[in-house]
N, C-alpha and C. Protein backbone atom coordinates (compact mmCIF):
# COMPACT_ATOMS: atom_id res chain seq x y z
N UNK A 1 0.82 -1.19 0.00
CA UNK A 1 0.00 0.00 0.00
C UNK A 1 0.87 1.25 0.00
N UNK A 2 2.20 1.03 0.82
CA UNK A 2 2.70 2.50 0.42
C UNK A 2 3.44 2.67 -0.69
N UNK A 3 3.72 1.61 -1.66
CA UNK A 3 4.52 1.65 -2.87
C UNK A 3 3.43 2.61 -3.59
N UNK A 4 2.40 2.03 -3.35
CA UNK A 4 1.46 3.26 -4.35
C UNK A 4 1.06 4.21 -3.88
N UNK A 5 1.36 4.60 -3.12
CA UNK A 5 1.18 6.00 -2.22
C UNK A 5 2.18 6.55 -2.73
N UNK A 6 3.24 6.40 -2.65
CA UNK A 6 4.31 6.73 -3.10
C UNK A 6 3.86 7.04 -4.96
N UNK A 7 3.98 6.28 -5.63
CA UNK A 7 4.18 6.28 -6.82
C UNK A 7 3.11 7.33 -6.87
N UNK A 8 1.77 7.60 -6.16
CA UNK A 8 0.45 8.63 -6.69
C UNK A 8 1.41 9.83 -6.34
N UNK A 9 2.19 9.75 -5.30
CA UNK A 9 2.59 11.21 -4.94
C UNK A 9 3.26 11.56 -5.97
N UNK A 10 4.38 10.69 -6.64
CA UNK A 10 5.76 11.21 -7.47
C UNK A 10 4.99 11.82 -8.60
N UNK A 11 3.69 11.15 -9.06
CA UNK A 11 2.79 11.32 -10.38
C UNK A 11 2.92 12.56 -10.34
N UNK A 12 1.81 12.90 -8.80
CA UNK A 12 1.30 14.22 -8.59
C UNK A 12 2.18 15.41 -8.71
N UNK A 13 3.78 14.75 -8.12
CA UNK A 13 4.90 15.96 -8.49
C UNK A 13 5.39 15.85 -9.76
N UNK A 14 5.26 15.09 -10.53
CA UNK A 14 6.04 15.40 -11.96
C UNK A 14 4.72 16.32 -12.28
N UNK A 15 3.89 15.98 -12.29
CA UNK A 15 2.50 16.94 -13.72
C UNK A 15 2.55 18.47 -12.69
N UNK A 16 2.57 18.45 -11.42
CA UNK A 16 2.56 19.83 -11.11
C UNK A 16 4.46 20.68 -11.67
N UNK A 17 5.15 19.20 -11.97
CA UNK A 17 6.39 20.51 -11.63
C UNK A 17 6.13 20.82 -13.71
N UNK A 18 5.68 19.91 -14.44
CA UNK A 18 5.21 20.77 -15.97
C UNK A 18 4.34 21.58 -15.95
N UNK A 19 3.18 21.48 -14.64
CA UNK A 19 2.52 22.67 -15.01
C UNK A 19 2.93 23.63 -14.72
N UNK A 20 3.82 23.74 -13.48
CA UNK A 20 4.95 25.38 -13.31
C UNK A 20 5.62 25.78 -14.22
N UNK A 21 6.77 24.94 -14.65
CA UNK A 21 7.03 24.62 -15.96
C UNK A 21 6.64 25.75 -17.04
N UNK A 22 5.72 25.29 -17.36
CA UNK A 22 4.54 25.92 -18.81
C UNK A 22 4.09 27.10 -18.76
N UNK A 23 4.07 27.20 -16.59
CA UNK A 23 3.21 28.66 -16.66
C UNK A 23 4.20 29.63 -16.82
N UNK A 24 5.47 29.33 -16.26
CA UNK A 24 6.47 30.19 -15.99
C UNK A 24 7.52 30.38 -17.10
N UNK A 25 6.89 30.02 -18.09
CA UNK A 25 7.90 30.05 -19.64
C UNK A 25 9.05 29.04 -19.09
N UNK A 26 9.26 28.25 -18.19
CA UNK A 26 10.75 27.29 -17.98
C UNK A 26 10.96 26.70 -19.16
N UNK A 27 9.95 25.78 -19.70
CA UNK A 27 10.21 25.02 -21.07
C UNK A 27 9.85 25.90 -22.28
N UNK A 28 10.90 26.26 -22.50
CA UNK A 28 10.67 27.22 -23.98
C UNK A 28 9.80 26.47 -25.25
N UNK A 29 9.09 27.28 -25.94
CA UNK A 29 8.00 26.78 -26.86
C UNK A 29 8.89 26.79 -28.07
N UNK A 30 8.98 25.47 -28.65
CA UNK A 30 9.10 25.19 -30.32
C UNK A 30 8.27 26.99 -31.63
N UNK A 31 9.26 27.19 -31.20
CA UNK A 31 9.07 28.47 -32.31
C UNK A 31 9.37 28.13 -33.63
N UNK A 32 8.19 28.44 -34.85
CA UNK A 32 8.58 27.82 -36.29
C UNK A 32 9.30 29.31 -36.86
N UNK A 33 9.58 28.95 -38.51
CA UNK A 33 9.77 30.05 -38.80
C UNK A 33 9.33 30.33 -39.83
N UNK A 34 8.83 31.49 -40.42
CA UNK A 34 7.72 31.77 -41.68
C UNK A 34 7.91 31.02 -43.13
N UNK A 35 8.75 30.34 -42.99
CA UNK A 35 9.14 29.44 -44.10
C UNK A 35 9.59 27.94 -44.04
N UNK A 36 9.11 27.85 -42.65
CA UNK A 36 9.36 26.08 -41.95
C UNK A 36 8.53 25.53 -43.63
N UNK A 37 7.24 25.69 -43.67
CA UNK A 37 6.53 24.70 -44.62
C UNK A 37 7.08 25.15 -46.42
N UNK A 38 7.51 26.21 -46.68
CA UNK A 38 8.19 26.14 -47.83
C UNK A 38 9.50 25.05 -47.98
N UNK A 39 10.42 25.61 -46.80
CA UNK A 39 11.48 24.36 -46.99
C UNK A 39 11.19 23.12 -47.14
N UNK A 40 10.31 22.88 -46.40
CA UNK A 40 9.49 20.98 -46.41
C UNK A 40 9.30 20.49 -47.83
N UNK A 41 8.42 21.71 -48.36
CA UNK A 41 8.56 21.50 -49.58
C UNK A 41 9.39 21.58 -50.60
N UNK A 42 9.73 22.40 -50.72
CA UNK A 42 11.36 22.54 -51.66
C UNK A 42 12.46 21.08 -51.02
N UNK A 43 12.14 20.52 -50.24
CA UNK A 43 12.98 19.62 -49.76
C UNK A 43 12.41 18.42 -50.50
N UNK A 44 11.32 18.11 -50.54
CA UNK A 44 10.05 17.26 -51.20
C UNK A 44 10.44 17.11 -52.76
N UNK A 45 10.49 18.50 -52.98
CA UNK A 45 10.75 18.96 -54.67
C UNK A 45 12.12 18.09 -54.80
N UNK A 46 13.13 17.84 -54.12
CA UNK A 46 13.86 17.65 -54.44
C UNK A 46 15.05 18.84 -55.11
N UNK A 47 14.80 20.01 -54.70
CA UNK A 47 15.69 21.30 -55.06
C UNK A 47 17.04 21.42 -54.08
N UNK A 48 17.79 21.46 -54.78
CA UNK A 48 19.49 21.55 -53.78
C UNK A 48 20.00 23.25 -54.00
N UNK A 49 20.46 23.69 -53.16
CA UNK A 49 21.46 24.95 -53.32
C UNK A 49 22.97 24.08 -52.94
N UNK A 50 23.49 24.74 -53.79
CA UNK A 50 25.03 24.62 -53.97
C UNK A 50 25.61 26.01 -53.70
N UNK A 51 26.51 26.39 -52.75
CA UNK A 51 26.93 27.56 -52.29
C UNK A 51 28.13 27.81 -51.33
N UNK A 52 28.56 29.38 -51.10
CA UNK A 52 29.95 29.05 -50.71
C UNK A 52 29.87 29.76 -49.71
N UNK A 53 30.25 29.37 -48.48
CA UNK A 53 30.11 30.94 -47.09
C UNK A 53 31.41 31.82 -47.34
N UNK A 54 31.69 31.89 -48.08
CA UNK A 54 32.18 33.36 -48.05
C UNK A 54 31.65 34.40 -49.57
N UNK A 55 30.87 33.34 -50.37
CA UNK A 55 30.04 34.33 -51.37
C UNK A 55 28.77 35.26 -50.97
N UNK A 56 29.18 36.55 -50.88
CA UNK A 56 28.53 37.49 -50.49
C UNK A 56 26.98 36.33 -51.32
N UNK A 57 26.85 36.59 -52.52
CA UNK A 57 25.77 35.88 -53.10
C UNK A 57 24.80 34.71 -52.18
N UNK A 58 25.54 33.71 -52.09
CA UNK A 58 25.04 32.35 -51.34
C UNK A 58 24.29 32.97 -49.82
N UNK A 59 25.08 33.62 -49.33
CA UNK A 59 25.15 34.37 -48.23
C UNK A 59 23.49 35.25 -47.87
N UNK A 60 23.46 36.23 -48.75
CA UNK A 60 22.45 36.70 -49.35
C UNK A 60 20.79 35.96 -49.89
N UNK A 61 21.46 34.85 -50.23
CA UNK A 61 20.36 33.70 -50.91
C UNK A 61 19.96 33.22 -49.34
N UNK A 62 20.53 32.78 -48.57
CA UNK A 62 20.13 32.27 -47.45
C UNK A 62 19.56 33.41 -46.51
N UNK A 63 19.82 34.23 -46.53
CA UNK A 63 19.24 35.29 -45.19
C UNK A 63 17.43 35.88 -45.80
N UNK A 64 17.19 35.25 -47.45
CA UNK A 64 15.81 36.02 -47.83
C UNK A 64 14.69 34.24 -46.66
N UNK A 65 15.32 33.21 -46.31
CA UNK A 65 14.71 32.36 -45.66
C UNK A 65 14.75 32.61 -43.93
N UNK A 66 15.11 34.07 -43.44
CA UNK A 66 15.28 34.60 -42.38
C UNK A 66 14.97 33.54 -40.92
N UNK A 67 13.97 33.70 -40.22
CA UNK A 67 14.12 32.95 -38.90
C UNK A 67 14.26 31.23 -39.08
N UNK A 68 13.75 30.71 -40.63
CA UNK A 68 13.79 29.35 -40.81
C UNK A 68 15.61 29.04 -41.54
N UNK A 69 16.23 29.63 -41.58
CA UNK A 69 17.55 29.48 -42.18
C UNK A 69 18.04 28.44 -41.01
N UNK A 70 18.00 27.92 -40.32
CA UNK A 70 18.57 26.88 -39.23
C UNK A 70 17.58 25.37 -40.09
N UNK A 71 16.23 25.25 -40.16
CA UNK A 71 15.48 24.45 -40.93
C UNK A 71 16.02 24.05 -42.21
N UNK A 72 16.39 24.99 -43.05
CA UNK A 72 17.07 25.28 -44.34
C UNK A 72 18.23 24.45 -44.03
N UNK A 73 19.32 24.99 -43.25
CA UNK A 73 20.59 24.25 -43.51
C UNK A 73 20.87 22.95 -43.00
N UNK A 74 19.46 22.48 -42.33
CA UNK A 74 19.68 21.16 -41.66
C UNK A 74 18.95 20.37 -42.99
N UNK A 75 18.22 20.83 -43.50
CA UNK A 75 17.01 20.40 -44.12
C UNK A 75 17.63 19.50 -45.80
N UNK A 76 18.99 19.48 -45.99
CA UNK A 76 20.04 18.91 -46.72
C UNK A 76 19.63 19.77 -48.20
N UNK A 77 18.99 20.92 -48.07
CA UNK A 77 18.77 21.29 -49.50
C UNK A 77 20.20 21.79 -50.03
N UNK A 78 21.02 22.57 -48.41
CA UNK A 78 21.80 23.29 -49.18
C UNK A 78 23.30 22.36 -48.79
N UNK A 79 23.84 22.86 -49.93
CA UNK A 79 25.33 22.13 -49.98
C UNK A 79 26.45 23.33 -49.98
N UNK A 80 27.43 22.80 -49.08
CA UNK A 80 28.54 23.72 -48.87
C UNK A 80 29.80 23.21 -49.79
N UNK A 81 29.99 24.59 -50.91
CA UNK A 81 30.95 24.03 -51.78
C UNK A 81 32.66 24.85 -51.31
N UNK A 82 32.83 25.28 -50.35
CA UNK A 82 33.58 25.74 -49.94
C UNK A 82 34.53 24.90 -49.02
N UNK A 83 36.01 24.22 -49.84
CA UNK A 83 36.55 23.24 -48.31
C UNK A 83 36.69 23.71 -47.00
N UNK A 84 36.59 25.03 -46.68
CA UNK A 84 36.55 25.72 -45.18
C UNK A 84 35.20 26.14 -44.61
N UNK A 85 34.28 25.63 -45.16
CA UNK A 85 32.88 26.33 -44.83
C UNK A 85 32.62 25.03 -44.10
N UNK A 86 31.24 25.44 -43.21
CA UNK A 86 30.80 24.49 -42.70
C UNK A 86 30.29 23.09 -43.17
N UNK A 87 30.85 21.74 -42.72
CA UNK A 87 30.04 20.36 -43.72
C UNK A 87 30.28 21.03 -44.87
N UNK A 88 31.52 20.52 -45.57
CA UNK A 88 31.60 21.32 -47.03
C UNK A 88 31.65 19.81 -48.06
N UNK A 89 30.66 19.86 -48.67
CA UNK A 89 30.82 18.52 -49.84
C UNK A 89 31.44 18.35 -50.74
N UNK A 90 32.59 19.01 -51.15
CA UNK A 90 33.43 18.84 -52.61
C UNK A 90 33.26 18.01 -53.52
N UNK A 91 33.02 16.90 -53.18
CA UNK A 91 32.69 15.84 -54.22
C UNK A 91 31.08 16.29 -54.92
N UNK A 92 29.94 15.95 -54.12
CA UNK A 92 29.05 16.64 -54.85
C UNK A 92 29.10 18.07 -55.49
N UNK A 93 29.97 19.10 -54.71
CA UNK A 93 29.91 19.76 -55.80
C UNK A 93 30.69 19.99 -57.43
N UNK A 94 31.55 19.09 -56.75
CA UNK A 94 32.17 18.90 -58.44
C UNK A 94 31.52 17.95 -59.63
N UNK A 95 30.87 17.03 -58.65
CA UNK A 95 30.29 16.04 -59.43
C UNK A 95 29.17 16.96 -60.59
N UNK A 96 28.38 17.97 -59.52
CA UNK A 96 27.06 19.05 -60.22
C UNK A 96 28.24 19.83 -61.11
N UNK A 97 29.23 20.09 -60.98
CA UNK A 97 29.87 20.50 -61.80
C UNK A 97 29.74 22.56 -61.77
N UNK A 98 29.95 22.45 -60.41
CA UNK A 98 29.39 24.26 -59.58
C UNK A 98 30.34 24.97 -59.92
N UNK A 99 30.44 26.17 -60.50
CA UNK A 99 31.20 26.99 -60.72
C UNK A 99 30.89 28.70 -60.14
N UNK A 100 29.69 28.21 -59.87
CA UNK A 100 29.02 29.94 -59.41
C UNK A 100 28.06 29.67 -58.27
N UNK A 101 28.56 30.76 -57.27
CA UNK A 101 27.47 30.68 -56.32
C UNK A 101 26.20 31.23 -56.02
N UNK A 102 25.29 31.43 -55.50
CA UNK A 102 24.47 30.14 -55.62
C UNK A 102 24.30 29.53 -56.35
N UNK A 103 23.52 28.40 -56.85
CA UNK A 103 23.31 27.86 -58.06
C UNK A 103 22.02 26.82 -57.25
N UNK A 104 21.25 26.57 -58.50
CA UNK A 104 20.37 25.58 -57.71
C UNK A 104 19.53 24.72 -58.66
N UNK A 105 19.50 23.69 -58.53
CA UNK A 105 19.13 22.73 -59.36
C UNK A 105 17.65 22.16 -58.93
N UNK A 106 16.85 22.77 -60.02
CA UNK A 106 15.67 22.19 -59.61
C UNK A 106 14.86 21.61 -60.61
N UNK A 107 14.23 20.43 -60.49
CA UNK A 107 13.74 19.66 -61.67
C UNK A 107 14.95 19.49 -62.72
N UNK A 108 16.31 19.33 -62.46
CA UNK A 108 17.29 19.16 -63.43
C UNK A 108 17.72 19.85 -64.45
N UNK A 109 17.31 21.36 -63.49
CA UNK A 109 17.43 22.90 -64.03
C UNK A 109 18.49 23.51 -63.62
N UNK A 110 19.27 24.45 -64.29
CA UNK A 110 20.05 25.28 -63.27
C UNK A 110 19.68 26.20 -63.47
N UNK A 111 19.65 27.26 -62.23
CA UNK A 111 19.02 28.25 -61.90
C UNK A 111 20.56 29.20 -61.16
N UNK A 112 21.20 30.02 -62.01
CA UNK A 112 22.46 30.14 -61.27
C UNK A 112 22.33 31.78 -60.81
N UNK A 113 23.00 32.10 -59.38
CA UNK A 113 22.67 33.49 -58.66
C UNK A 113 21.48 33.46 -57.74
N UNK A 114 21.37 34.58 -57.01
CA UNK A 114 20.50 34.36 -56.48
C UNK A 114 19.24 34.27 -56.84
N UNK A 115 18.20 33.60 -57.01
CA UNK A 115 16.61 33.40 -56.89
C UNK A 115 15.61 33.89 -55.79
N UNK A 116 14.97 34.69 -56.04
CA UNK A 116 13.63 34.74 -55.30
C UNK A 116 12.90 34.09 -55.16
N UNK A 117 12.11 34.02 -53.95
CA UNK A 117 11.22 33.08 -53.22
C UNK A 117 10.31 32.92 -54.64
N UNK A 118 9.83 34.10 -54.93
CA UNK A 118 8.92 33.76 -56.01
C UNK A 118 8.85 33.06 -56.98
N UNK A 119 10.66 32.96 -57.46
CA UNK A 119 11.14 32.40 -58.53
C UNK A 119 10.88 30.93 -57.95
N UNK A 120 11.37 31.01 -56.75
CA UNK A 120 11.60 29.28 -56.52
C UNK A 120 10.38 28.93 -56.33
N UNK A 121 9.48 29.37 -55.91
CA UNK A 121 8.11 29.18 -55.84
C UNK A 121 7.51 28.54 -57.67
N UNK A 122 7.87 29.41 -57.87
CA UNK A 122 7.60 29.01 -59.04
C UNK A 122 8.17 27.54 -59.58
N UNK A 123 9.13 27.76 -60.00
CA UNK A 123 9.90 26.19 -60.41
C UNK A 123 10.19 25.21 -59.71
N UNK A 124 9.12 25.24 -58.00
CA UNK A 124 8.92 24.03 -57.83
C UNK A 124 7.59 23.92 -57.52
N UNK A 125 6.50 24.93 -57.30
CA UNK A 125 4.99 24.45 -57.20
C UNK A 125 5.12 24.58 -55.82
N UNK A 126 6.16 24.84 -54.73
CA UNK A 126 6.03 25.27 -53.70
C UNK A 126 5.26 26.85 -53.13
N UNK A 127 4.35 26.95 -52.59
CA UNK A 127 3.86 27.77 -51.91
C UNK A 127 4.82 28.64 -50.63
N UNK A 128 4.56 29.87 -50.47
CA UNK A 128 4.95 30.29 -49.06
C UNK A 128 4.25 31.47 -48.99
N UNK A 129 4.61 31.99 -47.59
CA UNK A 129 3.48 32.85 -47.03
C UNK A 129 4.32 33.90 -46.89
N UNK A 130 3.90 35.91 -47.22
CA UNK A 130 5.12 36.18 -46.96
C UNK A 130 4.37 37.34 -46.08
């Protein structure tokens, strides 16, 4: 009888210490970012950026995907063609055969420089909200 006395109490303290928790902002809320569901899609599409962190350009191409750019660079669309940049792929990018940054291959297109949302919107049937 007191094993479960016990166990009702511990219950009772875990759900009260999430509901303090929740009230008191402790567990920070999953914040998206205005382009979480474009990337999903463009990821879907199968669209890659090929790009270099130190091309002002590439650079530029990534900051128009503002609070979702963390989504973006996890999200394997984009490729680092730079051997000092972060996760840098050399092989794929030589294989695509990259000479300019950005560049982006979509539907087995190249699309080279930077692109607008609209553009990419366009040539992949992806939607976004702006």
């Amino acid at each position: 009888m007191s094993k479960t006395i016990a166990v009702i109490i511990a219950v009772i303290l875990v759900i009260a210490g999430f509901v303090v928790a929740i009230k008191f902002n402790i567990i920070p809320e999953k914040k998206y970012g205005l382009y979480d569901d474009f990337i999903i899609c463009l990821k879907a599409s199968s669209a890659m950026m090929y790009g270099d962190y130190t091309s002002r350009e590439s650079l530029m191409q990534m900051e128009l995907f503002k609070e979702s750019l963390e989504l973006f660079e996890k999200s394997g669309i984009y490729t680092e063609c730079n051997p000092y940049g972060p996760n840098p792929n050399l092989k794929k990018c030589q294989e695509a055969g990259m000479r300019t940054y950005p560049t982006w291959i979509i539907n087995n297109k190249r699309y080279e420089g930077i692109q607008g949302l609209n553009k990419l919107s366009e040539s992949t049937g992806c939607k976004y909200e702006s």
